[in-house]
C-alpha atoms as a PDB file:
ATOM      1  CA  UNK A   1      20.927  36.814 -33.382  1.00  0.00           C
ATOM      2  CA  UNK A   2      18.558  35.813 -30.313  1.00  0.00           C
ATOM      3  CA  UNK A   3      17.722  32.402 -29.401  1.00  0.00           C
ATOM      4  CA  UNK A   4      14.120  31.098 -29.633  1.00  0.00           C
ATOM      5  CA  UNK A   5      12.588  27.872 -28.550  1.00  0.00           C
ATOM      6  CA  UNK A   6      11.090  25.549 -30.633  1.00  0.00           C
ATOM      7  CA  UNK A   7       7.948  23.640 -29.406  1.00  0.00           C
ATOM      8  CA  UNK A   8       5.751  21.056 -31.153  1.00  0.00           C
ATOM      9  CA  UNK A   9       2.702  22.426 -32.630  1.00  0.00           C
ATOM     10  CA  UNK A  10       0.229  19.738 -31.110  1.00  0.00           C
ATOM     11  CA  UNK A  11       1.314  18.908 -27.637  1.00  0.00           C
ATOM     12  CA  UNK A  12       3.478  21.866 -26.484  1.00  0.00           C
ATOM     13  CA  UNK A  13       6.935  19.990 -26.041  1.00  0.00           C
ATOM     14  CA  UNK A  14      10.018  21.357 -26.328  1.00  0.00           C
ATOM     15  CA  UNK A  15      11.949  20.504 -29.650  1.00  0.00           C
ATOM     16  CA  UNK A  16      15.056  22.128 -29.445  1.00  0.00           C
ATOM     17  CA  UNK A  17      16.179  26.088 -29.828  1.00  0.00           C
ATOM     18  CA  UNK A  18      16.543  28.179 -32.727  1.00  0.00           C
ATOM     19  CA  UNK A  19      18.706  31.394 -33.400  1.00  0.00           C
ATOM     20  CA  UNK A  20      16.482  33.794 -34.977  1.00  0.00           C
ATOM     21  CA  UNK A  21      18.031  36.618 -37.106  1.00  0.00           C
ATOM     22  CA  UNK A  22      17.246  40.172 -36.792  1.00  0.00           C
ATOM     23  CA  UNK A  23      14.780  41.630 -39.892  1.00  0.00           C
ATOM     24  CA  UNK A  24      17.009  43.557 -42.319  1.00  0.00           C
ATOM     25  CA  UNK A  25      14.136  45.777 -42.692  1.00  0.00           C
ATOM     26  CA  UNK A  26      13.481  46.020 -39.027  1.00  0.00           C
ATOM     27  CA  UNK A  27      16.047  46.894 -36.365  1.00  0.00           C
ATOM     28  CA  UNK A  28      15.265  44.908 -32.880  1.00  0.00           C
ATOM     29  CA  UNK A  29      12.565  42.790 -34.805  1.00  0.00           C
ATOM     30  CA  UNK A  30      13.565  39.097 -34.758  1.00  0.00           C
ATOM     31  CA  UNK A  31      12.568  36.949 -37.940  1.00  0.00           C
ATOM     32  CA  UNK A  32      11.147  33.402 -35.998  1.00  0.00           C
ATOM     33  CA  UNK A  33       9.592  30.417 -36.672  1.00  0.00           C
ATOM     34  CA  UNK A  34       6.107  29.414 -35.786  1.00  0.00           C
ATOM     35  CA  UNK A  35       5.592  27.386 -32.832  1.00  0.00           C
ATOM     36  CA  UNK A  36       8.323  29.415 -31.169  1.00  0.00           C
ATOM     37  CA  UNK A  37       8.746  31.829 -27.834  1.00  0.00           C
ATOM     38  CA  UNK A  38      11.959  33.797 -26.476  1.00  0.00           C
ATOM     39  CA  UNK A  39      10.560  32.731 -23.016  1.00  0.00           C
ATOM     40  CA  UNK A  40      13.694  30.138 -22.111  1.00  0.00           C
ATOM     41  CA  UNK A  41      12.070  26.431 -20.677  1.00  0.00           C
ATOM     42  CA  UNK A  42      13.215  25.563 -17.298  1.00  0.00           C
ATOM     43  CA  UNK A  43      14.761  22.328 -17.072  1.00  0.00           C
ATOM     44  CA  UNK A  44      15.320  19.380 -15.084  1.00  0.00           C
ATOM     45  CA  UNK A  45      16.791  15.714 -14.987  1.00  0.00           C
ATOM     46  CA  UNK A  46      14.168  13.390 -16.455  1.00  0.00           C
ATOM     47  CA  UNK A  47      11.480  16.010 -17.038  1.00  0.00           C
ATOM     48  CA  UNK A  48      10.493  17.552 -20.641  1.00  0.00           C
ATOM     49  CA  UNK A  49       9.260  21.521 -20.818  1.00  0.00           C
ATOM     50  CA  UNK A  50       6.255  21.992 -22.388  1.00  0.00           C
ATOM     51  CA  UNK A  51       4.789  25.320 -23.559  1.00  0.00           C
ATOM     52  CA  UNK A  52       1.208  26.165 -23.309  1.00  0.00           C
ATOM     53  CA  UNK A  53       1.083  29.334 -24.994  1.00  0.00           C
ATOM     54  CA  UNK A  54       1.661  31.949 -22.280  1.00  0.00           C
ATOM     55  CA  UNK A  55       4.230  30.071 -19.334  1.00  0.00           C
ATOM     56  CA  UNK A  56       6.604  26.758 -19.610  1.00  0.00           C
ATOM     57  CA  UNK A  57       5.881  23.764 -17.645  1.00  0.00           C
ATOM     58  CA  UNK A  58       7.461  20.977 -16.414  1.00  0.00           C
ATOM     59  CA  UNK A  59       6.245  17.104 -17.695  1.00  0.00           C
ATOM     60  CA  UNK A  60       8.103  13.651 -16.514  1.00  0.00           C
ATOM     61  CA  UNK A  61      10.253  12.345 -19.499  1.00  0.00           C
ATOM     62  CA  UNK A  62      10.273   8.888 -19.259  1.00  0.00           C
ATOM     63  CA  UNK A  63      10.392   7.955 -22.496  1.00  0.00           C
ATOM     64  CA  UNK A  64      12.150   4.544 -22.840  1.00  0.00           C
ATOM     65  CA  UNK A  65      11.688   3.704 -19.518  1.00  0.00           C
ATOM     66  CA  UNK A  66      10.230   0.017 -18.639  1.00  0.00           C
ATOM     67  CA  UNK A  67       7.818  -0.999 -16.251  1.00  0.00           C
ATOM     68  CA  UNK A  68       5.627  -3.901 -15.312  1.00  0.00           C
ATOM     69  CA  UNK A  69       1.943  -4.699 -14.298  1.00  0.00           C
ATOM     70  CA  UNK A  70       1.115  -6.969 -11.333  1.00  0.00           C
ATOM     71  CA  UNK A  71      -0.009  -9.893 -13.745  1.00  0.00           C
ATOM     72  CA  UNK A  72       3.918  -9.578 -14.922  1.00  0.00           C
ATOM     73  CA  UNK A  73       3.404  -7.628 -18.335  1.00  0.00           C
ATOM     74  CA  UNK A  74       6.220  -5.296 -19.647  1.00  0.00           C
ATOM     75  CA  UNK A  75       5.344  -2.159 -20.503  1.00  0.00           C
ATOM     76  CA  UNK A  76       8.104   0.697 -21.832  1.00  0.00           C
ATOM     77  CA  UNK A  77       6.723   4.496 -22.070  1.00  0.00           C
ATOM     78  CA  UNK A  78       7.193   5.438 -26.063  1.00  0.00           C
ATOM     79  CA  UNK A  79       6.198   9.185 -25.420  1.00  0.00           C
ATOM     80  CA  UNK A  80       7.594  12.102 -23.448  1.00  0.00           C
ATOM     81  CA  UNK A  81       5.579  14.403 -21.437  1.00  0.00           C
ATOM     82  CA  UNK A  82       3.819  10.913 -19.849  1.00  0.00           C
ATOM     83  CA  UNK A  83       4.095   9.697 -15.972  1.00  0.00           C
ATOM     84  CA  UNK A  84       4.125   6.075 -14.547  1.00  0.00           C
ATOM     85  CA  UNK A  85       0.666   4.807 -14.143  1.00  0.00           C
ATOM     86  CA  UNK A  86      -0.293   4.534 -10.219  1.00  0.00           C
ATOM     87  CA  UNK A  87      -0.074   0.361 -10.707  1.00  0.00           C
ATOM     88  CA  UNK A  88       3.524   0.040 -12.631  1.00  0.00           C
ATOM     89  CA  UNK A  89       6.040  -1.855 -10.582  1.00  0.00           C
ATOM     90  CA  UNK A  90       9.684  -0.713 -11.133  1.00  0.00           C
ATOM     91  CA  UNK A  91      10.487  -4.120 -11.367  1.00  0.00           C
ATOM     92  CA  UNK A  92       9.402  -7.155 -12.516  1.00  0.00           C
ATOM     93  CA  UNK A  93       6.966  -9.542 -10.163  1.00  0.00           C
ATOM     94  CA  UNK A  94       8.314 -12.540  -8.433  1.00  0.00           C
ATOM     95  CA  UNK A  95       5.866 -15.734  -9.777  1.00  0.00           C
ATOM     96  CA  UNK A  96       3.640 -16.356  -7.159  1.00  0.00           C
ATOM     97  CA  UNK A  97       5.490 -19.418  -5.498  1.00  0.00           C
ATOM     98  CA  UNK A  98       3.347 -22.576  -6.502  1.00  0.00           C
ATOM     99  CA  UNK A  99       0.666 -24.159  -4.225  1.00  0.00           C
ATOM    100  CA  UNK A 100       1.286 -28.064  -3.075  1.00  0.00           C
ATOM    101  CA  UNK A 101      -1.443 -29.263  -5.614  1.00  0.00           C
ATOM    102  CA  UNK A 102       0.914 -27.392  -7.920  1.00  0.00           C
ATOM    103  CA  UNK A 103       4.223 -28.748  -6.824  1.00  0.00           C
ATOM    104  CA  UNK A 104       2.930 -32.287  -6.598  1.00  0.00           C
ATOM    105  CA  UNK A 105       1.639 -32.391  -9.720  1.00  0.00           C
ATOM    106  CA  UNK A 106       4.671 -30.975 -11.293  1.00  0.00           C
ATOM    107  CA  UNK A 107       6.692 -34.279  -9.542  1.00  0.00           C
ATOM    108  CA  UNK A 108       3.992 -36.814 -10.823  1.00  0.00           C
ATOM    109  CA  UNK A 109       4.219 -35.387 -14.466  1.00  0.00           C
ATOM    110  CA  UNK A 110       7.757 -36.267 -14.927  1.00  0.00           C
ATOM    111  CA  UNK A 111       6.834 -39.431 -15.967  1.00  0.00           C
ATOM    112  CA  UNK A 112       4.225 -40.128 -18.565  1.00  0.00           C
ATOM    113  CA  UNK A 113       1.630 -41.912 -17.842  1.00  0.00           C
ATOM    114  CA  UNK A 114       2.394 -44.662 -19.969  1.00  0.00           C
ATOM    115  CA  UNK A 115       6.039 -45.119 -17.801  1.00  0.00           C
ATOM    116  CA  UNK A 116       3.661 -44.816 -14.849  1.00  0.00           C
ATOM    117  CA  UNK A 117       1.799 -47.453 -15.960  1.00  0.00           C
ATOM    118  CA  UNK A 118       4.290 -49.703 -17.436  1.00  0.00           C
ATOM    119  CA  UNK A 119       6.380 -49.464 -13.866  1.00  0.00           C
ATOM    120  CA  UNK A 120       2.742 -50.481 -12.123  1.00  0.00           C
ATOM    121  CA  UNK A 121       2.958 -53.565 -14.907  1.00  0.00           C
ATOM    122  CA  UNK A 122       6.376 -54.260 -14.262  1.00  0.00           C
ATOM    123  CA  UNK A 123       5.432 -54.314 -10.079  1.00  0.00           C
ATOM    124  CA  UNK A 124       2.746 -56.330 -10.957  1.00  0.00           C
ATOM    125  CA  UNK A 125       4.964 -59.190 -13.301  1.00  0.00           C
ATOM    126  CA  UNK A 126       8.274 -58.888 -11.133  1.00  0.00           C
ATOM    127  CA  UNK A 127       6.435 -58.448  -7.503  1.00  0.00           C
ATOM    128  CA  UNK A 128       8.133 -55.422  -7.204  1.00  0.00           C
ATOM    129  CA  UNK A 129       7.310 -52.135  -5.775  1.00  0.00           C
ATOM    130  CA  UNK A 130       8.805 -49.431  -7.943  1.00  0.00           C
ATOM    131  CA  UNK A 131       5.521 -47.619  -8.240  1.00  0.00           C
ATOM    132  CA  UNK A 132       4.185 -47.177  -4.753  1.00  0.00           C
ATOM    133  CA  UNK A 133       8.011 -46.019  -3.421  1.00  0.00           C
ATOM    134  CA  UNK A 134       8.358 -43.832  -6.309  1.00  0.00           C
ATOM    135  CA  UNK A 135       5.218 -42.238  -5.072  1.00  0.00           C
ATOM    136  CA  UNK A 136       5.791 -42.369  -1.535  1.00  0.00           C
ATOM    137  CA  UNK A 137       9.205 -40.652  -2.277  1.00  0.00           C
ATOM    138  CA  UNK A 138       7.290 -37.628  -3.598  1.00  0.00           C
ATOM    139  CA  UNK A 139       4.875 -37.703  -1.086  1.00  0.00           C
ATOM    140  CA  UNK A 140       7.829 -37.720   1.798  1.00  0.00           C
ATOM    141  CA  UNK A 141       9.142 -34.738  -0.464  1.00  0.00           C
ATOM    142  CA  UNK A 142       6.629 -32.416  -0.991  1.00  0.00           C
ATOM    143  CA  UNK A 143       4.432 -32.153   2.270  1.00  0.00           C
ATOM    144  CA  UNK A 144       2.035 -30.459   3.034  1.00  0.00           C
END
Protein backbone atom coordinates (compact mmCIF):
# COMPACT_ATOMS: atom_id res chain seq x y z
CA UNK A 1 0.00 0.00 0.00
CA UNK A 2 1.23 3.78 -0.51
CA UNK A 3 -0.57 6.69 0.69
CA UNK A 4 -2.04 9.26 -1.75
CA UNK A 5 -3.67 12.57 -1.16
CA UNK A 6 -6.94 13.39 -1.98
CA UNK A 7 -7.74 16.95 -3.29
CA UNK A 8 -11.02 18.50 -4.45
CA UNK A 9 -11.48 18.51 -8.08
CA UNK A 10 -12.53 22.32 -8.38
CA UNK A 11 -10.50 24.34 -5.99
CA UNK A 12 -7.38 22.22 -5.21
CA UNK A 13 -7.97 21.62 -1.35
CA UNK A 14 -6.88 18.98 0.47
CA UNK A 15 -9.62 16.31 1.40
CA UNK A 16 -8.00 13.82 3.27
CA UNK A 17 -5.41 10.77 2.22
CA UNK A 18 -5.99 7.61 0.62
CA UNK A 19 -4.01 4.21 0.69
CA UNK A 20 -3.73 3.14 -2.77
CA UNK A 21 -3.13 -0.61 -3.49
CA UNK A 22 -0.54 -1.94 -5.69
CA UNK A 23 -2.03 -3.31 -9.40
CA UNK A 24 -2.18 -7.12 -9.23
CA UNK A 25 -1.24 -6.99 -12.76
CA UNK A 26 1.47 -4.48 -12.24
CA UNK A 27 4.27 -4.73 -9.68
CA UNK A 28 5.30 -1.03 -8.29
CA UNK A 29 2.16 0.44 -10.14
CA UNK A 30 -0.25 1.96 -7.58
CA UNK A 31 -4.12 1.72 -8.41
CA UNK A 32 -5.34 5.67 -7.31
CA UNK A 33 -8.06 7.77 -7.41
CA UNK A 34 -8.52 10.80 -9.54
CA UNK A 35 -7.87 14.05 -8.07
CA UNK A 36 -4.97 12.45 -6.24
CA UNK A 37 -0.87 12.96 -5.95
CA UNK A 38 1.83 10.93 -3.78
CA UNK A 39 3.40 14.45 -3.34
CA UNK A 40 2.62 14.72 0.75
CA UNK A 41 0.90 18.56 1.60
CA UNK A 42 2.84 20.51 4.02
CA UNK A 43 0.95 21.58 6.88
CA UNK A 44 0.39 24.14 9.35
CA UNK A 45 -1.90 25.41 12.31
CA UNK A 46 -4.85 27.23 10.76
CA UNK A 47 -3.77 26.91 7.13
CA UNK A 48 -5.39 24.36 4.45
CA UNK A 49 -2.91 22.74 1.52
CA UNK A 50 -4.05 23.16 -1.68
CA UNK A 51 -2.76 21.41 -4.81
CA UNK A 52 -2.41 23.08 -8.08
CA UNK A 53 -1.44 20.35 -10.20
CA UNK A 54 2.37 20.27 -10.08
CA UNK A 55 3.47 21.72 -6.14
CA UNK A 56 1.26 22.07 -2.72
CA UNK A 57 0.52 25.34 -1.30
CA UNK A 58 -0.35 26.78 1.70
CA UNK A 59 -4.08 28.79 2.10
CA UNK A 60 -5.41 30.41 5.62
CA UNK A 61 -8.19 28.08 7.05
CA UNK A 62 -10.41 30.13 8.75
CA UNK A 63 -13.35 28.57 8.25
CA UNK A 64 -15.75 29.26 11.19
CA UNK A 65 -14.01 32.05 12.26
CA UNK A 66 -16.09 35.44 13.06
CA UNK A 67 -15.37 38.83 12.30
CA UNK A 68 -16.95 42.23 12.15
CA UNK A 69 -17.19 45.34 9.81
CA UNK A 70 -16.74 48.90 11.13
CA UNK A 71 -20.61 49.64 10.80
CA UNK A 72 -20.78 46.56 13.51
CA UNK A 73 -21.93 43.64 11.09
CA UNK A 74 -20.94 39.97 11.91
CA UNK A 75 -19.49 38.19 9.45
CA UNK A 76 -18.15 34.26 9.97
CA UNK A 77 -15.85 32.77 6.98
CA UNK A 78 -18.00 29.51 5.65
CA UNK A 79 -15.07 28.39 3.29
CA UNK A 80 -11.49 27.23 3.71
CA UNK A 81 -8.69 28.33 1.61
CA UNK A 82 -10.17 32.22 2.30
CA UNK A 83 -8.21 35.15 4.33
CA UNK A 84 -9.68 38.02 6.50
CA UNK A 85 -10.67 40.89 4.37
CA UNK A 86 -8.16 44.02 4.96
CA UNK A 87 -11.37 45.90 6.93
CA UNK A 88 -12.55 42.89 9.43
CA UNK A 89 -12.11 43.82 13.05
CA UNK A 90 -11.30 40.82 15.34
CA UNK A 91 -13.73 42.12 17.52
CA UNK A 92 -16.77 43.68 17.67
CA UNK A 93 -17.01 47.81 17.53
CA UNK A 94 -17.69 49.80 20.59
CA UNK A 95 -21.14 52.09 19.64
CA UNK A 96 -19.95 55.29 18.93
CA UNK A 97 -20.67 57.00 22.41
CA UNK A 98 -23.81 59.30 21.80
CA UNK A 99 -23.58 63.08 21.05
CA UNK A 100 -25.38 65.61 23.75
CA UNK A 101 -28.34 66.20 21.25
CA UNK A 102 -28.42 62.43 21.58
CA UNK A 103 -28.20 62.03 25.30
CA UNK A 104 -30.63 64.84 25.95
CA UNK A 105 -33.08 63.67 23.94
CA UNK A 106 -32.88 60.23 25.28
CA UNK A 107 -33.68 62.03 29.05
CA UNK A 108 -36.65 64.13 27.59
CA UNK A 109 -38.24 60.94 25.95
CA UNK A 110 -38.78 59.18 29.13
CA UNK A 111 -41.81 60.79 29.52
CA UNK A 112 -44.44 61.01 26.86
CA UNK A 113 -45.45 63.88 25.78
CA UNK A 114 -48.79 63.65 27.02
CA UNK A 115 -47.14 63.24 30.93
CA UNK A 116 -45.09 66.22 29.77
CA UNK A 117 -47.92 68.02 29.11
CA UNK A 118 -50.24 66.97 31.74
CA UNK A 119 -47.29 67.90 34.50
CA UNK A 120 -47.16 71.56 32.53
CA UNK A 121 -51.25 71.41 33.25
CA UNK A 122 -50.88 70.31 36.60
CA UNK A 123 -48.04 73.46 37.19
CA UNK A 124 -50.36 75.52 35.63
CA UNK A 125 -53.76 74.41 38.05
CA UNK A 126 -51.62 73.76 41.33
CA UNK A 127 -48.94 76.80 40.76
CA UNK A 128 -46.44 74.37 40.85
CA UNK A 129 -43.24 73.90 39.09
CA UNK A 130 -42.76 70.23 38.37
CA UNK A 131 -42.09 70.86 34.72
CA UNK A 132 -39.45 73.53 34.53
CA UNK A 133 -37.26 71.60 37.57
CA UNK A 134 -37.77 68.40 35.91
CA UNK A 135 -36.15 70.03 32.97
CA UNK A 136 -33.65 71.98 34.64
CA UNK A 137 -32.60 68.68 36.41
CA UNK A 138 -31.68 67.25 33.00
CA UNK A 139 -30.21 70.19 31.85
CA UNK A 140 -27.82 70.36 35.21
CA UNK A 141 -27.23 66.58 34.18
CA UNK A 142 -26.29 66.36 30.86
CA UNK A 143 -24.03 69.46 29.96
CA UNK A 144 -22.59 70.32 27.44
Amino acid sequence: MKTVYLFDAVTGLIIGEWQAQESPLEKGVFITPVYSTDKEPPTENKKIAKFDGENWTLLPNLKGEKYWLADGTEQEITEAGIALPANALLEKPKPAPLTYKELRAAEFNLKSTGDQFAMMYDDAVNGTNTWVEWQTSIKLRITK
